[in-house]
C-alpha atoms as a PDB file:
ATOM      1  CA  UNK A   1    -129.578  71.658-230.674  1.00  0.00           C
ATOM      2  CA  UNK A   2    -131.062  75.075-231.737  1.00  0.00           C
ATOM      3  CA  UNK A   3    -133.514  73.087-233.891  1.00  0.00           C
ATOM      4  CA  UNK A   4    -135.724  70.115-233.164  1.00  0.00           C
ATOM      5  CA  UNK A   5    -134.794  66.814-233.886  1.00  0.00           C
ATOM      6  CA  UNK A   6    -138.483  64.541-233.880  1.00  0.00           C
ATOM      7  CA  UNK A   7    -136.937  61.295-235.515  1.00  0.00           C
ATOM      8  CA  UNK A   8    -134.278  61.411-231.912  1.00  0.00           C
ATOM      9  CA  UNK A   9    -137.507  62.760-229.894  1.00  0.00           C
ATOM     10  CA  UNK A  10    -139.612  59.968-231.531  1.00  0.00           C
ATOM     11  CA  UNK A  11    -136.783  57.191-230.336  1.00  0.00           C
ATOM     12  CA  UNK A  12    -136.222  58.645-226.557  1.00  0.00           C
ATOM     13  CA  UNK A  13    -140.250  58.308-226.181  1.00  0.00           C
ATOM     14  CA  UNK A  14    -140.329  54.851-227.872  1.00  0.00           C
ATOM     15  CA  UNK A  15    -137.510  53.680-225.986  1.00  0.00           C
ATOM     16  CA  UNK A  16    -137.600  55.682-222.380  1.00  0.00           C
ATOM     17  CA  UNK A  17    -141.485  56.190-222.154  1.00  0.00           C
ATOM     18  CA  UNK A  18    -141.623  56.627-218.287  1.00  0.00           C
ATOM     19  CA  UNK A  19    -137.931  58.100-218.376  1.00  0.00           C
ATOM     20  CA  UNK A  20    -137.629  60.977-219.980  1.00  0.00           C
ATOM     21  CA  UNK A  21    -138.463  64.630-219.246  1.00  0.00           C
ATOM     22  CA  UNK A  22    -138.627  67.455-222.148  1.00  0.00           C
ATOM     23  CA  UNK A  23    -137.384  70.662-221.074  1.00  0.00           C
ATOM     24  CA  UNK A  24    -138.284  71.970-224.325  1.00  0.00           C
ATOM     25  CA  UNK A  25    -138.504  71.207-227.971  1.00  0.00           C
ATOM     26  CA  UNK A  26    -135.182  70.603-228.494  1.00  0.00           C
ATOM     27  CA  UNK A  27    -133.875  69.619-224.836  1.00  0.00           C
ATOM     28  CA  UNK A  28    -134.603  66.419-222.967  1.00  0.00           C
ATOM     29  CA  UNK A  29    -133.110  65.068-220.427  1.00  0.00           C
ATOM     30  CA  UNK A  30    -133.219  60.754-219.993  1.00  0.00           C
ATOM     31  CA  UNK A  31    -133.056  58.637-217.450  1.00  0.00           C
ATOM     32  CA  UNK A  32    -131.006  54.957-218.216  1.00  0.00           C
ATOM     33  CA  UNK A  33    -128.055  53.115-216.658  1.00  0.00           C
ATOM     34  CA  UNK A  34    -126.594  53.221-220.083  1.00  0.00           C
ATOM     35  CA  UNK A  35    -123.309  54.820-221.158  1.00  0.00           C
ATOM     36  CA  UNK A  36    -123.592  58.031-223.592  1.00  0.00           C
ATOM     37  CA  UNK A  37    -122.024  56.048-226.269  1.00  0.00           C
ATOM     38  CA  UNK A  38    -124.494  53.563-225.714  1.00  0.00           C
ATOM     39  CA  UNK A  39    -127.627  55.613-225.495  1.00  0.00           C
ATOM     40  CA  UNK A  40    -126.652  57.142-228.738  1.00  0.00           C
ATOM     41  CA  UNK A  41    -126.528  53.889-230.315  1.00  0.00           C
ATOM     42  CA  UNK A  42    -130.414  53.272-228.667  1.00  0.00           C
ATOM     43  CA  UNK A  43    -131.415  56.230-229.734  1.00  0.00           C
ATOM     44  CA  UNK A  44    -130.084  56.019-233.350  1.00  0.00           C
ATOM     45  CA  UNK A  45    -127.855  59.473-232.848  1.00  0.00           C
ATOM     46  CA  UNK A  46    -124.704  57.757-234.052  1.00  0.00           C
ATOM     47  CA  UNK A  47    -123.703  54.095-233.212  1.00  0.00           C
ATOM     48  CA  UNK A  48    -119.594  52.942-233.010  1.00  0.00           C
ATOM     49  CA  UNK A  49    -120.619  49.263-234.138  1.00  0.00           C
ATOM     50  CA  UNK A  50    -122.193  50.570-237.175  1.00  0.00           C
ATOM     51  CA  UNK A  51    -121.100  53.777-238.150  1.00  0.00           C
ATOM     52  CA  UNK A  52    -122.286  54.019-241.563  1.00  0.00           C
ATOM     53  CA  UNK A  53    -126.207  53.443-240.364  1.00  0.00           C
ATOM     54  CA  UNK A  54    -128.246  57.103-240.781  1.00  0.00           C
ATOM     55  CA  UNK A  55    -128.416  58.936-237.921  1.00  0.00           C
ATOM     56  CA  UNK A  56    -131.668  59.525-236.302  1.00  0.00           C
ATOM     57  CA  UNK A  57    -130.784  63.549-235.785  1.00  0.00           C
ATOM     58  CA  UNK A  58    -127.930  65.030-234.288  1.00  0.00           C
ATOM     59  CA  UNK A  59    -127.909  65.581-229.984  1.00  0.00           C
ATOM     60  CA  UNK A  60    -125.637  65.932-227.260  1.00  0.00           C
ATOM     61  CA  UNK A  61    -125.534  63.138-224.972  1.00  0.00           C
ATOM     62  CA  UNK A  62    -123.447  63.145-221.563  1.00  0.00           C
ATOM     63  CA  UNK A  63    -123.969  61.389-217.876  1.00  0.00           C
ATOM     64  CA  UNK A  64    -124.396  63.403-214.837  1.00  0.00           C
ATOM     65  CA  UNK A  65    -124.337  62.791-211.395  1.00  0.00           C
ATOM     66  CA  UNK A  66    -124.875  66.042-210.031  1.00  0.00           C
ATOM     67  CA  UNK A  67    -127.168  69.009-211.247  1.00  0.00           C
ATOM     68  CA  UNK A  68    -127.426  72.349-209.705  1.00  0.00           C
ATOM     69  CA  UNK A  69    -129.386  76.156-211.482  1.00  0.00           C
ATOM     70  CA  UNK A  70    -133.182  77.233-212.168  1.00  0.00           C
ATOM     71  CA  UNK A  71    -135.749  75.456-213.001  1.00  0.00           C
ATOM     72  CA  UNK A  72    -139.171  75.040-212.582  1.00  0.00           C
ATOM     73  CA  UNK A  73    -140.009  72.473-209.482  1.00  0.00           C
ATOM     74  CA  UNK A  74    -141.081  69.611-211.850  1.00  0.00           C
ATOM     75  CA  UNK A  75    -137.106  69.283-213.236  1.00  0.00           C
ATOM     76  CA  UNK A  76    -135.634  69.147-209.558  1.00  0.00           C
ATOM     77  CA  UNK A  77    -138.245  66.447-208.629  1.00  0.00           C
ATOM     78  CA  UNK A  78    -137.366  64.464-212.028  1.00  0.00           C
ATOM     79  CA  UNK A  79    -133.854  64.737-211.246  1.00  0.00           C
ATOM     80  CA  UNK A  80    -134.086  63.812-207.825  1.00  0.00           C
ATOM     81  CA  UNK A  81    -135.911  60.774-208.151  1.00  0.00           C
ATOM     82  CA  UNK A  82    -134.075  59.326-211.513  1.00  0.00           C
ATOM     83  CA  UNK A  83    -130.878  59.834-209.464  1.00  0.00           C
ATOM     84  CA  UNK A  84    -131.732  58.439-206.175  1.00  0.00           C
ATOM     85  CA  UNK A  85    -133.466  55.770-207.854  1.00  0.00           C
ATOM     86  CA  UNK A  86    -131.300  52.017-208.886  1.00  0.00           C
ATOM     87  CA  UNK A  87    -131.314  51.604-212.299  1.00  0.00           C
ATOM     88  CA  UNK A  88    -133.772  49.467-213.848  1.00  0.00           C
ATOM     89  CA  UNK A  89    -132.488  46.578-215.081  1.00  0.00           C
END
């Protein structure tokens, strides 16, 4: 999102304290065994079981399992060890 969103930033700190990474103000990147659909739900973006709740903010959520580009070394040694890592149950 061009502009930040603190009320989703707020709930991805509150909910992924030791598993998220902020590339900037308005781009983080999260760590969770979770579907999309369902970390937008956690995270209070927009929730298919109860569509008519307000949304936290607006955000792009999507799963990856491979990453490639620039970046400072920090990123690459999030990403590597969120990926490598099992998922905490």
């Amino acid at each position: 999102m061009p502009d930040p969103q603190p009320n989703v930033v707020a709930e991805i700190t509150k909910n992924f304290p030791s598993d998220h990474f902020a590339l900037s103000d308005t781009q983080y990147l999260v760590s969770s065994s979770e579907t999309a659909v369902e970390l937008s739900a956690k995270i209070g973006v927009y929730d298919l079981k109860n569509p008519t709740k307000p949304a936290t903010g607006n955000a792009v959520i999507f799963a990856t399992s491979s990453y490639f580009g620039r970046a400072h070394a920090t990123v690459w040694e999030w990403l590597k060890t969120k990926l490598e890592t099992p998922p905490r149950v």
